[in-house]
PDB file of N, CA and C in Angstrom:
ATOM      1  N   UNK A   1     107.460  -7.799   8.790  1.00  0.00           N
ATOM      2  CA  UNK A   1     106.608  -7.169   7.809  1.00  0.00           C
ATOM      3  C   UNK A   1     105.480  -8.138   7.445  1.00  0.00           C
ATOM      4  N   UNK A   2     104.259  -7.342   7.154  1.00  0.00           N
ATOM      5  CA  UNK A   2     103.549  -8.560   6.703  1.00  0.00           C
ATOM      6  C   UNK A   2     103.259  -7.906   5.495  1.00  0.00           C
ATOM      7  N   UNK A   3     103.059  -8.649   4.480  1.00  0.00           N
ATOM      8  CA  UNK A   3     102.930  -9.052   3.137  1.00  0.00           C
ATOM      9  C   UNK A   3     101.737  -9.574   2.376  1.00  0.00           C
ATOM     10  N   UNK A   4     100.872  -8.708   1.746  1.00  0.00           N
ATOM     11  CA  UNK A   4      99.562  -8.894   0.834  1.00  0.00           C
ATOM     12  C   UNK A   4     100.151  -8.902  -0.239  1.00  0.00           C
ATOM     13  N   UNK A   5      99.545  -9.756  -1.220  1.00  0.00           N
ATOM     14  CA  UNK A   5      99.585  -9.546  -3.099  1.00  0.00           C
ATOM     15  C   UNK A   5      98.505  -9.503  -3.327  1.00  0.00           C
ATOM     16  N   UNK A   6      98.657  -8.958  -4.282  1.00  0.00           N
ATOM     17  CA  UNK A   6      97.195  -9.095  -5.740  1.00  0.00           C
ATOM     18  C   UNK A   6      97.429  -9.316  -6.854  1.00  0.00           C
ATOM     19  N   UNK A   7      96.793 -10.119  -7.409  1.00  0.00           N
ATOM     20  CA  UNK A   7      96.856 -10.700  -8.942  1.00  0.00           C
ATOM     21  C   UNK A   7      95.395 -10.366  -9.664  1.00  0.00           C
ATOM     22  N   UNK A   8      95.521 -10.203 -11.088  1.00  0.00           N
ATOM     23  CA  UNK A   8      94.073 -10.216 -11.641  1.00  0.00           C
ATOM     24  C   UNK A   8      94.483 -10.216 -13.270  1.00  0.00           C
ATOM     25  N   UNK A   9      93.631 -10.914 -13.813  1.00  0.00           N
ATOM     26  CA  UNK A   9      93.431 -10.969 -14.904  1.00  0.00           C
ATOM     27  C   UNK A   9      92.475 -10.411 -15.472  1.00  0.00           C
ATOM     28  N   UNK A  10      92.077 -10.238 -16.902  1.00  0.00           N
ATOM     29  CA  UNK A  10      90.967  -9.778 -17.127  1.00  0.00           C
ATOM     30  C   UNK A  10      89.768 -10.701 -17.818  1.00  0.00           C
ATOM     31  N   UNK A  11      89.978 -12.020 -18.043  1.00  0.00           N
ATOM     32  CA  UNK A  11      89.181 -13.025 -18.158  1.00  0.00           C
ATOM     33  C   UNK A  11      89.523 -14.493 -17.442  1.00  0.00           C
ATOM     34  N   UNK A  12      88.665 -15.260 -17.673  1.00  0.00           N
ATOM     35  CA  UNK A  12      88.570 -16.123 -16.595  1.00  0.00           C
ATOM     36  C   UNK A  12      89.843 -17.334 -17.874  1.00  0.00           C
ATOM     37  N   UNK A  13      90.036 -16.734 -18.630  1.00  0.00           N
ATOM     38  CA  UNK A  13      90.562 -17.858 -19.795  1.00  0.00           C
ATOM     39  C   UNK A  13      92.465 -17.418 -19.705  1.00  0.00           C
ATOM     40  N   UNK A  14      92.448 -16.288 -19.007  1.00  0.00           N
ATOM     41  CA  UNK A  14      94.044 -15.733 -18.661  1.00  0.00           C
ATOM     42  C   UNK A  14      94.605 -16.482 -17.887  1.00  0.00           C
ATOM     43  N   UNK A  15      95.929 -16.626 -17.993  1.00  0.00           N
ATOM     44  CA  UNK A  15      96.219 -17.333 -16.478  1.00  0.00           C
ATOM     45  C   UNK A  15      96.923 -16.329 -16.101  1.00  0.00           C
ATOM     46  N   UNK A  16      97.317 -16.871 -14.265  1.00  0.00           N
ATOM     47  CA  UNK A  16      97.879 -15.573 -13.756  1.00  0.00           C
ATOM     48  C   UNK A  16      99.059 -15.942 -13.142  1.00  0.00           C
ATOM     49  N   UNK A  17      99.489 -17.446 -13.605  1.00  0.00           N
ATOM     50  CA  UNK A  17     101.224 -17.707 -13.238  1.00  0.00           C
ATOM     51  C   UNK A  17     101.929 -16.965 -13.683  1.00  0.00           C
ATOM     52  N   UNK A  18     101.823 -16.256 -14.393  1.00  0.00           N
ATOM     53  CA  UNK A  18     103.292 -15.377 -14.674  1.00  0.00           C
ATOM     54  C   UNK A  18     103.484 -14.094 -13.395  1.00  0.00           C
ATOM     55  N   UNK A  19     102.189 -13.742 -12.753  1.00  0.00           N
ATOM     56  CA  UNK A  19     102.122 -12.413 -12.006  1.00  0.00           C
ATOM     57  C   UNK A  19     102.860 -13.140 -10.579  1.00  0.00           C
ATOM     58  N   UNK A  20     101.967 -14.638 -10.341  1.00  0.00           N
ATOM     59  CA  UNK A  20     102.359 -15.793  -9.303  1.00  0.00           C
ATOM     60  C   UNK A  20     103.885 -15.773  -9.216  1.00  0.00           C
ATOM     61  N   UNK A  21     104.855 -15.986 -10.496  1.00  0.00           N
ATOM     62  CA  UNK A  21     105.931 -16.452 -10.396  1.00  0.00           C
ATOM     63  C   UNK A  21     106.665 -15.005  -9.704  1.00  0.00           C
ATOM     64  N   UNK A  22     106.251 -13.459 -10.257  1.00  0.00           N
ATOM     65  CA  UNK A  22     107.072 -12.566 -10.279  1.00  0.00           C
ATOM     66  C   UNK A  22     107.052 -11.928  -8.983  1.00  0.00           C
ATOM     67  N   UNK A  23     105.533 -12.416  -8.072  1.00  0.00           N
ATOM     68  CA  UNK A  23     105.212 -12.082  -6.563  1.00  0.00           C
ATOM     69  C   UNK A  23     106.279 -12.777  -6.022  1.00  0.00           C
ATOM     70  N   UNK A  24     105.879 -13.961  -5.563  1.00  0.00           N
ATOM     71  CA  UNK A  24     106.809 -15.075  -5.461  1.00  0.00           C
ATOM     72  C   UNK A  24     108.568 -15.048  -5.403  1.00  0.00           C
ATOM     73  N   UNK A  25     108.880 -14.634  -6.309  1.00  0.00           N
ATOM     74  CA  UNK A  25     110.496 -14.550  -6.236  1.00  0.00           C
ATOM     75  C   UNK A  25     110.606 -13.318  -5.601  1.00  0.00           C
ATOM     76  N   UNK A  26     110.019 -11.926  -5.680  1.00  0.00           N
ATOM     77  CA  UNK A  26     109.959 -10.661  -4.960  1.00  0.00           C
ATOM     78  C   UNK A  26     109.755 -11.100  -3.605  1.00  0.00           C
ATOM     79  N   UNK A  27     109.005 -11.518  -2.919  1.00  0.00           N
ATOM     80  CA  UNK A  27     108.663 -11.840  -1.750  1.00  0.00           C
ATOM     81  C   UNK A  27     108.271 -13.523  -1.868  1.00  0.00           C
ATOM     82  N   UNK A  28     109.239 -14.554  -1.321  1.00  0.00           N
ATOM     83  CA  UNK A  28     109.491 -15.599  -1.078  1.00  0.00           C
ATOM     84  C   UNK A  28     108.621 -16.668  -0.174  1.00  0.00           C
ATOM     85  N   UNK A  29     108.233 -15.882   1.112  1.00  0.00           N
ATOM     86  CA  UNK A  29     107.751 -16.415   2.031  1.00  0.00           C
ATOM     87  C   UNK A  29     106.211 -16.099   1.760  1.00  0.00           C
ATOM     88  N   UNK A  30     105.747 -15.399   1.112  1.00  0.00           N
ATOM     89  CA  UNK A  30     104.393 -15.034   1.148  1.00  0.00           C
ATOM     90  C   UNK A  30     103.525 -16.066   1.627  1.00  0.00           C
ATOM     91  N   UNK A  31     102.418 -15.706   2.265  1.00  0.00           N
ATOM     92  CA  UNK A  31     101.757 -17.173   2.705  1.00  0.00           C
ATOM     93  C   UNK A  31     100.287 -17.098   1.200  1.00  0.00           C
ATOM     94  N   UNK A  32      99.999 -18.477   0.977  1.00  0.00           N
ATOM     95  CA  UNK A  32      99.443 -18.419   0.093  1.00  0.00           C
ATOM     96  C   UNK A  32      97.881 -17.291   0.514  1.00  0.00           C
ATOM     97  N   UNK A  33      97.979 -17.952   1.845  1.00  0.00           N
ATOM     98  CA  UNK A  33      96.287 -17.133   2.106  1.00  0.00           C
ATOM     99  C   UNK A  33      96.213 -15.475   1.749  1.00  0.00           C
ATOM    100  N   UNK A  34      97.249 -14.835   1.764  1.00  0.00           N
ATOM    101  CA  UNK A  34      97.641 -13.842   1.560  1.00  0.00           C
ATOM    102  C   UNK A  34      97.874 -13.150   0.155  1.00  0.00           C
ATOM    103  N   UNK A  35      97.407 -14.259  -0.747  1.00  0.00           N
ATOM    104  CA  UNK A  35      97.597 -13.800  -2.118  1.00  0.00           C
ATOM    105  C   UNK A  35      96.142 -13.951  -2.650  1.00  0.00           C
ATOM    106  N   UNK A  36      96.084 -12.388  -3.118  1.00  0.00           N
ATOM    107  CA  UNK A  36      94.049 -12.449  -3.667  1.00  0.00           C
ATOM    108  C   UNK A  36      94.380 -12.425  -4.715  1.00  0.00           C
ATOM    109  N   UNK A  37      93.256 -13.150  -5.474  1.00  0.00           N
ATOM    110  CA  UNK A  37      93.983 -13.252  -6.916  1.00  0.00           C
ATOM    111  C   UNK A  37      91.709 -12.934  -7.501  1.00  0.00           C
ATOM    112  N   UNK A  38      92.124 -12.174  -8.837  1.00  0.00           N
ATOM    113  CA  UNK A  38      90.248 -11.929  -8.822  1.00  0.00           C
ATOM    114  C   UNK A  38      90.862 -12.499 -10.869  1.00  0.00           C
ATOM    115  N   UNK A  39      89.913 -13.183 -11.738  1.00  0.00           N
ATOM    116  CA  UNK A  39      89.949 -12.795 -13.188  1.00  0.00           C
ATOM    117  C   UNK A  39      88.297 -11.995 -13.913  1.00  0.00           C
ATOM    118  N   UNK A  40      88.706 -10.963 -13.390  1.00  0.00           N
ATOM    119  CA  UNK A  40      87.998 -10.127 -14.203  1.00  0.00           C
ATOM    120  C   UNK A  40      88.031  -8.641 -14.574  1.00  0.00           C
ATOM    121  N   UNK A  41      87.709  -8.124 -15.273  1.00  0.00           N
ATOM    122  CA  UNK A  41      88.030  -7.125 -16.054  1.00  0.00           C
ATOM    123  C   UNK A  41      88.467  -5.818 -14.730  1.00  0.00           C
ATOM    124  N   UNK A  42      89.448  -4.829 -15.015  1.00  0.00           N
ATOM    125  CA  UNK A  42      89.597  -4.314 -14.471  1.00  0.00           C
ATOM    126  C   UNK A  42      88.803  -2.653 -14.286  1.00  0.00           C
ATOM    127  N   UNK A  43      87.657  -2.655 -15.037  1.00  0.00           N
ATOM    128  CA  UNK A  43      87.173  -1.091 -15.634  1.00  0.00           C
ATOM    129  C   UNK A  43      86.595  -0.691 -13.610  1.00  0.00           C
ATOM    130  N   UNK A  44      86.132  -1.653 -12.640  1.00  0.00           N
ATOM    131  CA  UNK A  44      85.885  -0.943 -11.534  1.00  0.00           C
ATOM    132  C   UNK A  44      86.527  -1.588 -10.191  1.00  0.00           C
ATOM    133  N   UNK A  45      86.621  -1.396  -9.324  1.00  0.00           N
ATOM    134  CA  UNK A  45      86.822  -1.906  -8.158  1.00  0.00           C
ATOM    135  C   UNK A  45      86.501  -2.763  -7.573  1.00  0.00           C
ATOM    136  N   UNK A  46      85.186  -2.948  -7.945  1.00  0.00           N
ATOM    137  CA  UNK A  46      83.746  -4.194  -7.488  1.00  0.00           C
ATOM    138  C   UNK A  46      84.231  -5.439  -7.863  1.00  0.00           C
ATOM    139  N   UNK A  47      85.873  -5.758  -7.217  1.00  0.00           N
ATOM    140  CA  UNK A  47      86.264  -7.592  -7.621  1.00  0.00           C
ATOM    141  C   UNK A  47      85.910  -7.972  -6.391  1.00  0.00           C
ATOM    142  N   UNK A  48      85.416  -8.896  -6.295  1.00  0.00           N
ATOM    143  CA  UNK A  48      85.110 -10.010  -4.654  1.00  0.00           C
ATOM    144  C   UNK A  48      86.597 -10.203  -3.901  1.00  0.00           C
ATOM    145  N   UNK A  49      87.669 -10.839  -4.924  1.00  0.00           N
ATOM    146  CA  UNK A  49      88.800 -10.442  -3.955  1.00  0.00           C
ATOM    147  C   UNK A  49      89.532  -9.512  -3.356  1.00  0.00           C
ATOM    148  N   UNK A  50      89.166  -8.551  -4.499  1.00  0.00           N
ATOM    149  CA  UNK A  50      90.077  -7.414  -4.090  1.00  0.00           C
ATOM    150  C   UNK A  50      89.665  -6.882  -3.240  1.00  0.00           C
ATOM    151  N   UNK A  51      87.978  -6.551  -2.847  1.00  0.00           N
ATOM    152  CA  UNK A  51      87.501  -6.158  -1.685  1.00  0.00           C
ATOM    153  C   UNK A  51      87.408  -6.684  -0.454  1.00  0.00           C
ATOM    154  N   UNK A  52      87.720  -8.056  -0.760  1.00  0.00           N
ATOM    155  CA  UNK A  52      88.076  -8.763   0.550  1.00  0.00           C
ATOM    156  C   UNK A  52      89.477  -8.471   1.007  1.00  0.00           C
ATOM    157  N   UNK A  53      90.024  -8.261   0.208  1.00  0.00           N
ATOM    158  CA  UNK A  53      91.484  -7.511   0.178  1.00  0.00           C
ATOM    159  C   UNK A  53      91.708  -6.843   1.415  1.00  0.00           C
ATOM    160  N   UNK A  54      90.629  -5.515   0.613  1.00  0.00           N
ATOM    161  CA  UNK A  54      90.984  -4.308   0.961  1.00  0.00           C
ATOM    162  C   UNK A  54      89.899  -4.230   2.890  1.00  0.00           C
ATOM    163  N   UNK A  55      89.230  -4.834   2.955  1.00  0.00           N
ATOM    164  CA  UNK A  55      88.618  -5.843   3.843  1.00  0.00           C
ATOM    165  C   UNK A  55      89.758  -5.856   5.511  1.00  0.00           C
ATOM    166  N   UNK A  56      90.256  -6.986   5.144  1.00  0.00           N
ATOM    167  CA  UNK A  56      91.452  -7.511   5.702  1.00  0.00           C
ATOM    168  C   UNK A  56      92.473  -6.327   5.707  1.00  0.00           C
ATOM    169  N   UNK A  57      92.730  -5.683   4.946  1.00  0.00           N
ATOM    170  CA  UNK A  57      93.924  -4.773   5.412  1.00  0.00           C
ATOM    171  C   UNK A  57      93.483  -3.637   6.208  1.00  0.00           C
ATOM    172  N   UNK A  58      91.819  -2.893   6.165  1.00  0.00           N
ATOM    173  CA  UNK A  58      91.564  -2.275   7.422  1.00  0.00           C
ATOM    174  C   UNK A  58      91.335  -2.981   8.732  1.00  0.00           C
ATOM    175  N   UNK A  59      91.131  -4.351   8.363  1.00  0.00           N
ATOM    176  CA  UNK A  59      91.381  -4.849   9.823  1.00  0.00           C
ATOM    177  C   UNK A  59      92.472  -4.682  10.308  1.00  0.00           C
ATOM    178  N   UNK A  60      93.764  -4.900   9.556  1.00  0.00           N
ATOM    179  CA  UNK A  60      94.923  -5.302   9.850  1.00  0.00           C
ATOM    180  C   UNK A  60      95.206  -3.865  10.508  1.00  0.00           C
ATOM    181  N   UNK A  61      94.809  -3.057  10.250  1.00  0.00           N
ATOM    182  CA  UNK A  61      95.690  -1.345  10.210  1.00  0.00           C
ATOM    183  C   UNK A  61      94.797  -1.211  11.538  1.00  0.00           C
ATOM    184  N   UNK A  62      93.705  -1.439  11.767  1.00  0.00           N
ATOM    185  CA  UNK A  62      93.346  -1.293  13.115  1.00  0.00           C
ATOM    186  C   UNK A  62      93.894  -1.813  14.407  1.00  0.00           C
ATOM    187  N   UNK A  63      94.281  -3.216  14.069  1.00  0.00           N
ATOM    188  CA  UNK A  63      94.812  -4.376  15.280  1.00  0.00           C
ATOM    189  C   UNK A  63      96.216  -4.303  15.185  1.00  0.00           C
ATOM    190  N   UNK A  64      96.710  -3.715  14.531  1.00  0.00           N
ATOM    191  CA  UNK A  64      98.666  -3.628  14.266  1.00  0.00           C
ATOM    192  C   UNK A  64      98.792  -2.620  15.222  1.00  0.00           C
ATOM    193  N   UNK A  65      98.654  -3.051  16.905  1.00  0.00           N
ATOM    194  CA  UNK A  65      99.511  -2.559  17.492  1.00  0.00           C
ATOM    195  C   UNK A  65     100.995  -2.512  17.828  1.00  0.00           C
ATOM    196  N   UNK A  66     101.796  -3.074  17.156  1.00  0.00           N
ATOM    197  CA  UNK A  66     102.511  -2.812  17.282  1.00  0.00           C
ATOM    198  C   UNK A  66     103.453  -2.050  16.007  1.00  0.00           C
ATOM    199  N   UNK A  67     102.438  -1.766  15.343  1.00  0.00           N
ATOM    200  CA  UNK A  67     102.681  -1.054  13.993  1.00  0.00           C
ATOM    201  C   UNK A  67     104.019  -1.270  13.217  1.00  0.00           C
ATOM    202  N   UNK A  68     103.484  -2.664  13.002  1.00  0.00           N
ATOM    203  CA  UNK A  68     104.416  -3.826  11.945  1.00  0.00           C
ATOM    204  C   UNK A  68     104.134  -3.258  10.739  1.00  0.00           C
ATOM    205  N   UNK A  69     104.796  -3.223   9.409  1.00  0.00           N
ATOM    206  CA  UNK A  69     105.199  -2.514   8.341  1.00  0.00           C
ATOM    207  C   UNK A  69     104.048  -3.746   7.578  1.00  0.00           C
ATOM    208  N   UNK A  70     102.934  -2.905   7.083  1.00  0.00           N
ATOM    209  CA  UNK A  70     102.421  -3.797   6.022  1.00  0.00           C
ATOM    210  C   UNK A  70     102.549  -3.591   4.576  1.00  0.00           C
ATOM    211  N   UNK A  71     102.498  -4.068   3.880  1.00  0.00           N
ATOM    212  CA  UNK A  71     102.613  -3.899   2.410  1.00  0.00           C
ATOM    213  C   UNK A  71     102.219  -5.191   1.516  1.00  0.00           C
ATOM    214  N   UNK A  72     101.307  -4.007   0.265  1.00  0.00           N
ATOM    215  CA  UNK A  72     100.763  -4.980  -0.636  1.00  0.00           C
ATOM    216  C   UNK A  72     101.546  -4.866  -2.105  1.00  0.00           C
ATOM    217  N   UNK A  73     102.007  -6.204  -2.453  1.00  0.00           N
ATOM    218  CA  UNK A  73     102.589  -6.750  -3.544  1.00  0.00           C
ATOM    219  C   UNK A  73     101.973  -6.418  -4.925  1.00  0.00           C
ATOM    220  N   UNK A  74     102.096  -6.136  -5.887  1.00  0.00           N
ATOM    221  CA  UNK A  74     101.688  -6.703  -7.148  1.00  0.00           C
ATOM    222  C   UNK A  74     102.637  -6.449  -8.681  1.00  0.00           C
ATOM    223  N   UNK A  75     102.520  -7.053  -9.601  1.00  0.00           N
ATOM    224  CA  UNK A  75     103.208  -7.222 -10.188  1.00  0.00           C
ATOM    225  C   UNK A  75     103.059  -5.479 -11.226  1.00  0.00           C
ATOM    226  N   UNK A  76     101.854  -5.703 -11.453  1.00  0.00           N
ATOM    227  CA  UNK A  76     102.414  -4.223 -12.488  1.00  0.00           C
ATOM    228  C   UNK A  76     100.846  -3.392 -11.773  1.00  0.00           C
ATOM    229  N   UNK A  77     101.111  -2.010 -11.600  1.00  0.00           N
ATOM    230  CA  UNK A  77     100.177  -1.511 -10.775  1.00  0.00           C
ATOM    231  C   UNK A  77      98.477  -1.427 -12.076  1.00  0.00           C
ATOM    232  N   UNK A  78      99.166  -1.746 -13.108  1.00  0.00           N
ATOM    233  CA  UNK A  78      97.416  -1.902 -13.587  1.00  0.00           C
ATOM    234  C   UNK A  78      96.607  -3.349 -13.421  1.00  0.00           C
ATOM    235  N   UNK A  79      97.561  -4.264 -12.830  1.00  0.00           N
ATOM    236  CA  UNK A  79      96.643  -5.243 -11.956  1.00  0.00           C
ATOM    237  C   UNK A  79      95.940  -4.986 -11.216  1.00  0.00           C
ATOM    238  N   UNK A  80      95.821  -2.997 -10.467  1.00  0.00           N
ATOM    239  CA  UNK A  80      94.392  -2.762  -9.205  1.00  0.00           C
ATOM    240  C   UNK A  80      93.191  -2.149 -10.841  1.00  0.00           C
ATOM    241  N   UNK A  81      93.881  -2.130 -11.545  1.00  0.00           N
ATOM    242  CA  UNK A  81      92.430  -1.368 -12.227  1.00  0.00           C
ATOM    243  C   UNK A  81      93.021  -0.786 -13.578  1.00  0.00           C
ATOM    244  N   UNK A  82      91.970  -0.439 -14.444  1.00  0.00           N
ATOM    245  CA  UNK A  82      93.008   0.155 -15.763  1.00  0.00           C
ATOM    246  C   UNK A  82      92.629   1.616 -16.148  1.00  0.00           C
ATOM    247  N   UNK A  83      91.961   2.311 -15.209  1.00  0.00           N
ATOM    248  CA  UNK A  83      91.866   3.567 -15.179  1.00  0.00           C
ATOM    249  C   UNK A  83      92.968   3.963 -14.164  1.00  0.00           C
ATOM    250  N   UNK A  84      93.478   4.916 -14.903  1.00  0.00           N
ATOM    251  CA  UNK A  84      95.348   5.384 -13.764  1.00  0.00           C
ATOM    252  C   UNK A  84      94.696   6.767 -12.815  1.00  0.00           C
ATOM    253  N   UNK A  85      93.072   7.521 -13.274  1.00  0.00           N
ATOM    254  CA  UNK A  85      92.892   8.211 -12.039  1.00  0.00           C
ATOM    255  C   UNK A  85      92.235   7.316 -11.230  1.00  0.00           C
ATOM    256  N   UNK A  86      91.570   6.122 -11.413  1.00  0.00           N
ATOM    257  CA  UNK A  86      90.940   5.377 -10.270  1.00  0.00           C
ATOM    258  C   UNK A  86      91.805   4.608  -9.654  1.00  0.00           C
ATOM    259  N   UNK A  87      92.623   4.319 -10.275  1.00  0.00           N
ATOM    260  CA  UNK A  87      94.001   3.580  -9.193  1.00  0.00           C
ATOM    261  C   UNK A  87      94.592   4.799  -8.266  1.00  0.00           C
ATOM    262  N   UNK A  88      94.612   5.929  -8.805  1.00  0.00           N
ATOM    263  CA  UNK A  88      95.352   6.638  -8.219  1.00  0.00           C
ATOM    264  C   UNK A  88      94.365   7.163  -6.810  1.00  0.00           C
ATOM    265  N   UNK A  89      93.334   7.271  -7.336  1.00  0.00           N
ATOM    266  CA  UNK A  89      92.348   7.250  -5.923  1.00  0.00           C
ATOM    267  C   UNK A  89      91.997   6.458  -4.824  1.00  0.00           C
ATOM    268  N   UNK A  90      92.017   5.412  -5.724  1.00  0.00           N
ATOM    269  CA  UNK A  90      91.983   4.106  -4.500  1.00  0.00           C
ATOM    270  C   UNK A  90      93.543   3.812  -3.762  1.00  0.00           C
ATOM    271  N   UNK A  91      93.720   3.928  -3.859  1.00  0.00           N
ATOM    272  CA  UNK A  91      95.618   4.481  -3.420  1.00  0.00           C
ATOM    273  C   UNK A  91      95.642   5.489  -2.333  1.00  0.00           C
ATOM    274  N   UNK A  92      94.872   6.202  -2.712  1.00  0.00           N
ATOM    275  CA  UNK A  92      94.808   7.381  -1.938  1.00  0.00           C
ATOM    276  C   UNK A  92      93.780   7.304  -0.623  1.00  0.00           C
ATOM    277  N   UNK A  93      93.005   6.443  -0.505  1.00  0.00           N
ATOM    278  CA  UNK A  93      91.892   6.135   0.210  1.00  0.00           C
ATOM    279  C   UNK A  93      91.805   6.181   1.556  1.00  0.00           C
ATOM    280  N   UNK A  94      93.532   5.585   2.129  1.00  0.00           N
ATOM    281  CA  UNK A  94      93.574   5.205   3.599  1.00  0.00           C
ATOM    282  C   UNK A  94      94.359   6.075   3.633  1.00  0.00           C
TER     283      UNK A  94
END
């Protein structure tokens, strides 16, 4: 399986070890490069990591020939955003 997280805060003054610790023990091996982490507000989509994110995982879904099980981590699903129909859309995307 391969294994994405996401972390986000909503200011740059949050920290985000607690989301770190709860990825982390859920999935053990995670490689760090694999963990996007963005601190800023969640009202749109437009985070630099998260779109690099989301970036990397249509690469991934293209070149996974051998259609290895991917999945992205995160600790509570309003870490993608804090509107629940825009999460629910961007969810819906691929």
């Amino acid at each position: 399986m391969i294994t994405y997280a996401y972390e986000r805060v909503s200011t740059k003054e949050q920290n985000l070890e607690r989301q770190d610790i709860a990825i982390k023990q859920f999935r053990a091996n995670i490689p760090e490069v694999n963990i996007f982490k963005d601190k800023l507000s969640g009202k749109n989509f437009e985070r630099e990591n998260y779109q690099a994110m989301k970036i990397i995982l249509e690469h991934v879904a293209k070149a996974n020939e051998s259609k290895e099980p991917v999945e992205v981590v995160c600790k509570e699903l309003d870490r993608l955003g804090r509107n629940a129909e825009g999460i629910k859309k961007e969810l819906h995307c691929q």
